[in-house]
Protein backbone atom coordinates (compact mmCIF):
# COMPACT_ATOMS: atom_id res chain seq x y z
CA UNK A 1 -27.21 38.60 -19.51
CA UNK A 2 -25.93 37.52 -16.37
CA UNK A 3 -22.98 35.41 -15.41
CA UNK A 4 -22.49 33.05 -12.52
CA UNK A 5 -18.76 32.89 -11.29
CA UNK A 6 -17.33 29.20 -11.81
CA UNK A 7 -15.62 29.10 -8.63
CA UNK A 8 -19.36 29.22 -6.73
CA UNK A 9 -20.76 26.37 -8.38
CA UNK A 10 -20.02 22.74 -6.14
CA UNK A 11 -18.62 20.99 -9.28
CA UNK A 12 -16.39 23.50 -10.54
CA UNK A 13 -12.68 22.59 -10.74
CA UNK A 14 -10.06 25.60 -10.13
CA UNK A 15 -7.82 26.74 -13.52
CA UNK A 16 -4.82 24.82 -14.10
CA UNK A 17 -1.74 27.39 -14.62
CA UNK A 18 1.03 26.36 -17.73
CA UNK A 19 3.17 23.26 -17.22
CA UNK A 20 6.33 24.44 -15.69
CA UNK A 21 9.67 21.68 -15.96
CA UNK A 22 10.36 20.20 -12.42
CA UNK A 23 13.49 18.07 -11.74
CA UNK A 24 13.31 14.56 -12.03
CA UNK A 25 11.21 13.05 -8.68
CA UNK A 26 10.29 16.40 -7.40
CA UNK A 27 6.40 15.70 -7.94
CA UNK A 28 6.02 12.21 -7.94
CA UNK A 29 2.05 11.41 -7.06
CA UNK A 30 1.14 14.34 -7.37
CA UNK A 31 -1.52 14.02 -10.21
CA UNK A 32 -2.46 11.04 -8.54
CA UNK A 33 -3.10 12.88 -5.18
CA UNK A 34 -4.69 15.22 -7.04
CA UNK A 35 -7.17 12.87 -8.71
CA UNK A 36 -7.99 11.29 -4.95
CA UNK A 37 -8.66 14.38 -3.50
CA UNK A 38 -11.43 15.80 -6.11
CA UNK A 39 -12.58 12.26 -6.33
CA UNK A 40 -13.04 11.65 -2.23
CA UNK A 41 -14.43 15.50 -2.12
CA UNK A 42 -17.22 14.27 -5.00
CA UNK A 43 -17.81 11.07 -2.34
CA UNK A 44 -18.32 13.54 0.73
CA UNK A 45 -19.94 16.27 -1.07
CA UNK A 46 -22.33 13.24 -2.47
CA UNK A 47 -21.78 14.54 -6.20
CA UNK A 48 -22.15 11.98 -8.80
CA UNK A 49 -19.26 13.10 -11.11
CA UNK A 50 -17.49 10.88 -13.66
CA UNK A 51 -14.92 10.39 -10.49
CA UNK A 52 -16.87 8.70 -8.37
CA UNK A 53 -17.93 6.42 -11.30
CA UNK A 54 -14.00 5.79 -11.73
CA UNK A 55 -13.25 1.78 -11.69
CA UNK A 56 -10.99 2.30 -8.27
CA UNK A 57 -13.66 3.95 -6.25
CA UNK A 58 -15.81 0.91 -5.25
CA UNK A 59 -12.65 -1.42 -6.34
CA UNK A 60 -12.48 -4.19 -4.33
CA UNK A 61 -9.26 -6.29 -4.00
CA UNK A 62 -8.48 -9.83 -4.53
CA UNK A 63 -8.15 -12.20 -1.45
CA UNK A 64 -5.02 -11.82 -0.42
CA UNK A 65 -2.59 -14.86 -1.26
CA UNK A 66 -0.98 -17.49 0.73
CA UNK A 67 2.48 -16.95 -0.66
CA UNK A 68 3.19 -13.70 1.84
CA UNK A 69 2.25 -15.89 4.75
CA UNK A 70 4.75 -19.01 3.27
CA UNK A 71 7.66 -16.32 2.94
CA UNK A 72 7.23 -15.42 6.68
CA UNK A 73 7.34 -18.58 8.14
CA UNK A 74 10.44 -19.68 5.61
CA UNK A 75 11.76 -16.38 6.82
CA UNK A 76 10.98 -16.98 10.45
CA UNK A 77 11.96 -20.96 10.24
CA UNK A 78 15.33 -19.57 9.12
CA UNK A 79 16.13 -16.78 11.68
CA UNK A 80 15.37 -19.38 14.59
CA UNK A 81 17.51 -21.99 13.50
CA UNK A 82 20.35 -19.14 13.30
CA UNK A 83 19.42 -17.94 16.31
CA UNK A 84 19.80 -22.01 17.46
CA UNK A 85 23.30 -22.25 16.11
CA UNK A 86 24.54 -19.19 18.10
CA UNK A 87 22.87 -21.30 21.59
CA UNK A 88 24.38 -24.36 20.23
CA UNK A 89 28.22 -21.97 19.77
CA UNK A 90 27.33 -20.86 23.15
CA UNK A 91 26.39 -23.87 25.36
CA UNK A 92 28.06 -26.87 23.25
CA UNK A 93 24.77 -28.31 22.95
CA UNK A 94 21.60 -28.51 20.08
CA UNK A 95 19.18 -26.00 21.12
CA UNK A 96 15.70 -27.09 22.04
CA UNK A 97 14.30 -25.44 18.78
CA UNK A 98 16.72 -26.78 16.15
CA UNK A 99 14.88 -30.08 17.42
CA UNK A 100 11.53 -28.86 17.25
CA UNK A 101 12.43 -27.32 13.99
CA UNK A 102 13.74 -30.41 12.54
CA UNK A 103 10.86 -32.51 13.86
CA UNK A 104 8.23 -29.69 12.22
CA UNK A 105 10.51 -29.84 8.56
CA UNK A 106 10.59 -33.68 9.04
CA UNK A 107 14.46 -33.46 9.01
């Protein structure tokens, strides 16, 4: 009877040793990176494994939603008109974007 060693076969997965405690945070991900690695080596090595039939390999993502893009321009909106009130400190005058700004909010 022969025997073929595991490690020489392209599907084979090395031995995993005994849990061993870790402090809290020390190996956060790693299972995860784990599981990404043997699943993108399955993609390059062109295996078809259970990992490559995984639901997150061909995943594709949602469109992405306008609510980011409102935040920014709140966000940007906001920082100009302080940046407006430091001119207006500065010169004694309305700054030429607080206007523009007010015009664009319908203020």
């Amino acid at each position: 009877m022969t025997t073929t060693d595991p490690a020489s076969t392209p599907t084979s997965r090395p031995a995993r040793g005994p849990a061993r405690p870790h402090p809290v945070g020390a190996r956060d991900g790693v299972a995860t990176a784990n599981l990404a690695g043997w699943t993108l080596a399955d993609l390059i090595c062109g295996l078809d494994s259970d990992l490559v039939r995984l639901p997150r390999v061909a995943h594709r993502s949602r469109r992405w939603e306008p609510e980011p893009l409102r935040c920014l321009a709140v966000d940007a909106a906001l920082a100009a008109m302080s940046s407006a009130g430091t001119v207006a400190e500065r010169t004694g005058r309305p700054a030429r974007r607080a206007r523009g700004l007010d015009r664009a909010t319908g203020g």
